[in-house]
N, C-alpha and C. Protein backbone atom coordinates (compact mmCIF):
# COMPACT_ATOMS: atom_id res chain seq x y z
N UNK A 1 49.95 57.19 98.24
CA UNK A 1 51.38 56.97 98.19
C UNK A 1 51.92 57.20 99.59
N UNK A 2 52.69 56.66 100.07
CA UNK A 2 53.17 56.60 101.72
C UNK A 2 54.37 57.55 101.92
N UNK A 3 54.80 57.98 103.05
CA UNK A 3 55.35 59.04 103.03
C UNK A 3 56.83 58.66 102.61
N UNK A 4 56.94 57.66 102.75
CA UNK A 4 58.73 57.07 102.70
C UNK A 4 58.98 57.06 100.67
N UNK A 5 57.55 57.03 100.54
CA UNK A 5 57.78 57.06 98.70
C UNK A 5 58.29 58.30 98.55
N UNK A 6 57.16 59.08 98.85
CA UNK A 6 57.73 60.78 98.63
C UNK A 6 59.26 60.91 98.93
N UNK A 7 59.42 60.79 100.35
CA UNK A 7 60.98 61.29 101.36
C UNK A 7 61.75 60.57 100.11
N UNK A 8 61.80 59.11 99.10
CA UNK A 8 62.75 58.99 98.58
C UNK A 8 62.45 59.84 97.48
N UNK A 9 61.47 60.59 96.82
CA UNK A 9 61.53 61.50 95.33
C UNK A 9 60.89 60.91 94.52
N UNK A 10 60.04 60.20 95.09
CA UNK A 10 58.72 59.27 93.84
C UNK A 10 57.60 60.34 93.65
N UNK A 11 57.40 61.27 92.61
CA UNK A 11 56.57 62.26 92.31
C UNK A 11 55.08 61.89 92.60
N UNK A 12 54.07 62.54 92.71
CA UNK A 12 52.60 62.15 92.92
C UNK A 12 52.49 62.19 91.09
N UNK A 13 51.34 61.75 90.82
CA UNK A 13 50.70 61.83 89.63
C UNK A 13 50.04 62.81 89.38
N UNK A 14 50.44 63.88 88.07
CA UNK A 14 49.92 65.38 87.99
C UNK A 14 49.21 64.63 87.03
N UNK A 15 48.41 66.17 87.08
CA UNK A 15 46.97 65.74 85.69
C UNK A 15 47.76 65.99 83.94
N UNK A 16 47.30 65.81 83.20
CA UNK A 16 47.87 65.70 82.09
C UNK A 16 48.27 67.41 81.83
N UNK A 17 47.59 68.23 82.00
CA UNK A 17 47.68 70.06 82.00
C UNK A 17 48.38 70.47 82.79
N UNK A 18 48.95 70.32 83.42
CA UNK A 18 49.56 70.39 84.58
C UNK A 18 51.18 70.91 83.68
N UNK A 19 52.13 72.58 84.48
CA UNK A 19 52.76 72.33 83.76
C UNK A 19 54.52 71.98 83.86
N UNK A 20 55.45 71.43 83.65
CA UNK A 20 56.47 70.82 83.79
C UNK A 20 56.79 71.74 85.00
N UNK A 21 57.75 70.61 86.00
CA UNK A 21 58.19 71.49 87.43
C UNK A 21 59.48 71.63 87.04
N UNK A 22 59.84 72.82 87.44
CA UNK A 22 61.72 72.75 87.50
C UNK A 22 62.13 72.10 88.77
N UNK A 23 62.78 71.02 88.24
CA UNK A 23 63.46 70.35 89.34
C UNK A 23 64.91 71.18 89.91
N UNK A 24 64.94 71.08 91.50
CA UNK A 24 65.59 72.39 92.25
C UNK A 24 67.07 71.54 91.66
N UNK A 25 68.22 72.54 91.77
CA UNK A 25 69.60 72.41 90.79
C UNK A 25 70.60 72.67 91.98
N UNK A 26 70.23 73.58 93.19
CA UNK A 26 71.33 74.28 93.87
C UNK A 26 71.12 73.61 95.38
N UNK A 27 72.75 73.00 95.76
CA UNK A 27 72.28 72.24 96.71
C UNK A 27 71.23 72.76 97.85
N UNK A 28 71.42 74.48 98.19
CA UNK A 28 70.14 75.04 98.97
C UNK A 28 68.78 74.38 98.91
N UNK A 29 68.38 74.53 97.27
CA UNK A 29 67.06 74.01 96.58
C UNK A 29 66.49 72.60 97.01
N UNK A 30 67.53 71.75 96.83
CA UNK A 30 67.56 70.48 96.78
C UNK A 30 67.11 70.21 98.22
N UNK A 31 67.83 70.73 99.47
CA UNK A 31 67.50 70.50 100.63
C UNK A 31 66.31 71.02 101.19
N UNK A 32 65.85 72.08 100.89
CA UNK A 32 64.44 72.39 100.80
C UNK A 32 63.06 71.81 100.24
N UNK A 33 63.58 71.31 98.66
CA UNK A 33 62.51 69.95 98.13
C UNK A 33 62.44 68.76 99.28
N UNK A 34 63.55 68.90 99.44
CA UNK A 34 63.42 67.38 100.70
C UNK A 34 62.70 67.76 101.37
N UNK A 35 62.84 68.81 102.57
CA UNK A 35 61.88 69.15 103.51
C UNK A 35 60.77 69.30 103.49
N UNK A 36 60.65 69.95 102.57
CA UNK A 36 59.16 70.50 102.28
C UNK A 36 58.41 69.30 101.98
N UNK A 37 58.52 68.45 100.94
CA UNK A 37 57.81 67.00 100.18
C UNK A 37 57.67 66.09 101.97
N UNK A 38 58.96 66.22 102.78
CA UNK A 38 58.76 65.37 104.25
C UNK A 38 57.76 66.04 105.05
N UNK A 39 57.57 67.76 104.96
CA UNK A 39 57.06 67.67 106.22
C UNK A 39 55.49 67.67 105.29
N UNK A 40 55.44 68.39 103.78
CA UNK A 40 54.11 68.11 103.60
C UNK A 40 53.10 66.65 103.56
N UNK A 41 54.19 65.41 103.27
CA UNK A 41 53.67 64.61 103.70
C UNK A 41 53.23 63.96 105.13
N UNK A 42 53.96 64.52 106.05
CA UNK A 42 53.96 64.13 107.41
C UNK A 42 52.47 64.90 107.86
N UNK A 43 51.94 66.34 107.37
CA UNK A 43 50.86 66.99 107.53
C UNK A 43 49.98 66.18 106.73
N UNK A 44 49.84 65.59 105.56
CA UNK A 44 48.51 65.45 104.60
C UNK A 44 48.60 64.29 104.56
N UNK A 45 49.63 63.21 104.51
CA UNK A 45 49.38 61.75 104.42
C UNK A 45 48.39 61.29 105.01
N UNK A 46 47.61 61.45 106.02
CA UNK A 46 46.45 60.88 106.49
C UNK A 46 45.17 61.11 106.43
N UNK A 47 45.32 62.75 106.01
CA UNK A 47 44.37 63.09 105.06
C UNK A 47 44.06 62.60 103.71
N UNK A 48 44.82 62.24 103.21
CA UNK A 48 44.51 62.17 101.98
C UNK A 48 44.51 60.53 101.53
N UNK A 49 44.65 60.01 102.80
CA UNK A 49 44.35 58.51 102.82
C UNK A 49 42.70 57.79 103.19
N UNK A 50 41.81 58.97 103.58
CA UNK A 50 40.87 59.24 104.40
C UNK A 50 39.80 58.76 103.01
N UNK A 51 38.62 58.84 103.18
CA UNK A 51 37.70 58.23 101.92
C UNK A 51 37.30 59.83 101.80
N UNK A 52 36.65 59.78 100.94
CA UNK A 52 36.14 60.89 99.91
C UNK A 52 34.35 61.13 100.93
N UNK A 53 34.21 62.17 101.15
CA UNK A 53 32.61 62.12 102.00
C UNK A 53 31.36 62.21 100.66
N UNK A 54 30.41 61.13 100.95
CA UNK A 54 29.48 60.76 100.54
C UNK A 54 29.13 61.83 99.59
N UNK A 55 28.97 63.30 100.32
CA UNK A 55 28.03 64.46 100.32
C UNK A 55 29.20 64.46 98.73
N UNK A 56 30.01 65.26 99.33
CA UNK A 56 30.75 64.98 98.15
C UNK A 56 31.08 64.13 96.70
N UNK A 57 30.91 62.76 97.07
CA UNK A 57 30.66 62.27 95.59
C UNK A 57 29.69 62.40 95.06
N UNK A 58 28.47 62.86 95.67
CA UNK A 58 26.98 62.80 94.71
C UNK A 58 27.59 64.07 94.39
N UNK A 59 27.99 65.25 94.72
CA UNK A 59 28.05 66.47 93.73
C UNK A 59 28.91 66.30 92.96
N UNK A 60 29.83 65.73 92.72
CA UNK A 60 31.20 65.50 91.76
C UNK A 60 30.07 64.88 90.99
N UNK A 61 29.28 63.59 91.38
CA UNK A 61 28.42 62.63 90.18
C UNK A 61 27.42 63.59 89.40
N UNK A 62 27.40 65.06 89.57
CA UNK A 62 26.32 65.73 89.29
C UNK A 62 27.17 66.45 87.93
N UNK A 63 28.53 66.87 88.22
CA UNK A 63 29.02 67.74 87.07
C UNK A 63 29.09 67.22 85.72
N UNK A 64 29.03 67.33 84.94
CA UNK A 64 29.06 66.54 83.67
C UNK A 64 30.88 66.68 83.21
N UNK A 65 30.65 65.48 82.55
CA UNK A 65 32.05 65.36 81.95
C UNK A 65 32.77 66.09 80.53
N UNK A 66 33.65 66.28 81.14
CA UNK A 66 34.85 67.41 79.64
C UNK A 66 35.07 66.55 78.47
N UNK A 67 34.44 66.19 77.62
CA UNK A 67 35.01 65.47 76.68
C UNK A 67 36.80 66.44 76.27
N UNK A 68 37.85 64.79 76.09
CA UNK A 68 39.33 65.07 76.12
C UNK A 68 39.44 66.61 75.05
N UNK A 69 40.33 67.03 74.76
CA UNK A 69 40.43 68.17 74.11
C UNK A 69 40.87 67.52 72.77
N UNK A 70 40.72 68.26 71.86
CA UNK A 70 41.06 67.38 70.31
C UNK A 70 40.11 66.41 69.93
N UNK A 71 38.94 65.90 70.78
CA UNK A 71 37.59 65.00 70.32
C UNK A 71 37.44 65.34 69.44
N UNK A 72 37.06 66.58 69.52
CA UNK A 72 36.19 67.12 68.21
C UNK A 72 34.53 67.61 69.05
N UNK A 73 34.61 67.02 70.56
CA UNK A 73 33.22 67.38 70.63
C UNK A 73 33.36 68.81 71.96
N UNK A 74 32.10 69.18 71.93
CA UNK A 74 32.02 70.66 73.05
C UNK A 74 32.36 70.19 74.13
């Protein structure tokens, strides 16, 4: 997502567990969400645009998968 998405208030995609954010209420708050979402994107946007290292996906390909919760299975 590019940084101008964030700066306008387009949320990243949380994982489904993840749990509800209080959105800031007091204009203080509000001007601080701004900043913070600008400058953390201005630090990580290019990081996190970067590919995933090799080494790394073979160990992610190694963990086994969570079947969803409520399956029914372990």
């Amino acid at each position: 997502m590019s940084a101008q998405l964030r700066s306008e208030g387009a949320a990243a995609p949380r994982p489904a567990h993840a749990q509800p954010v209080k959105q800031p209420t007091e204009p203080g708050e509000v001007a601080f969400d701004r900043w913070l979402r600008k400058e953390l994107g201005r630090l990580y946007d290019q990081t996190l645009s970067e590919p995933v290292p090799e080494e790394l996906t073979r160990l992610l390909d190694r963990v086994p998968a969570k079947a969803p919760k409520g399956s029914g299975k372990p």
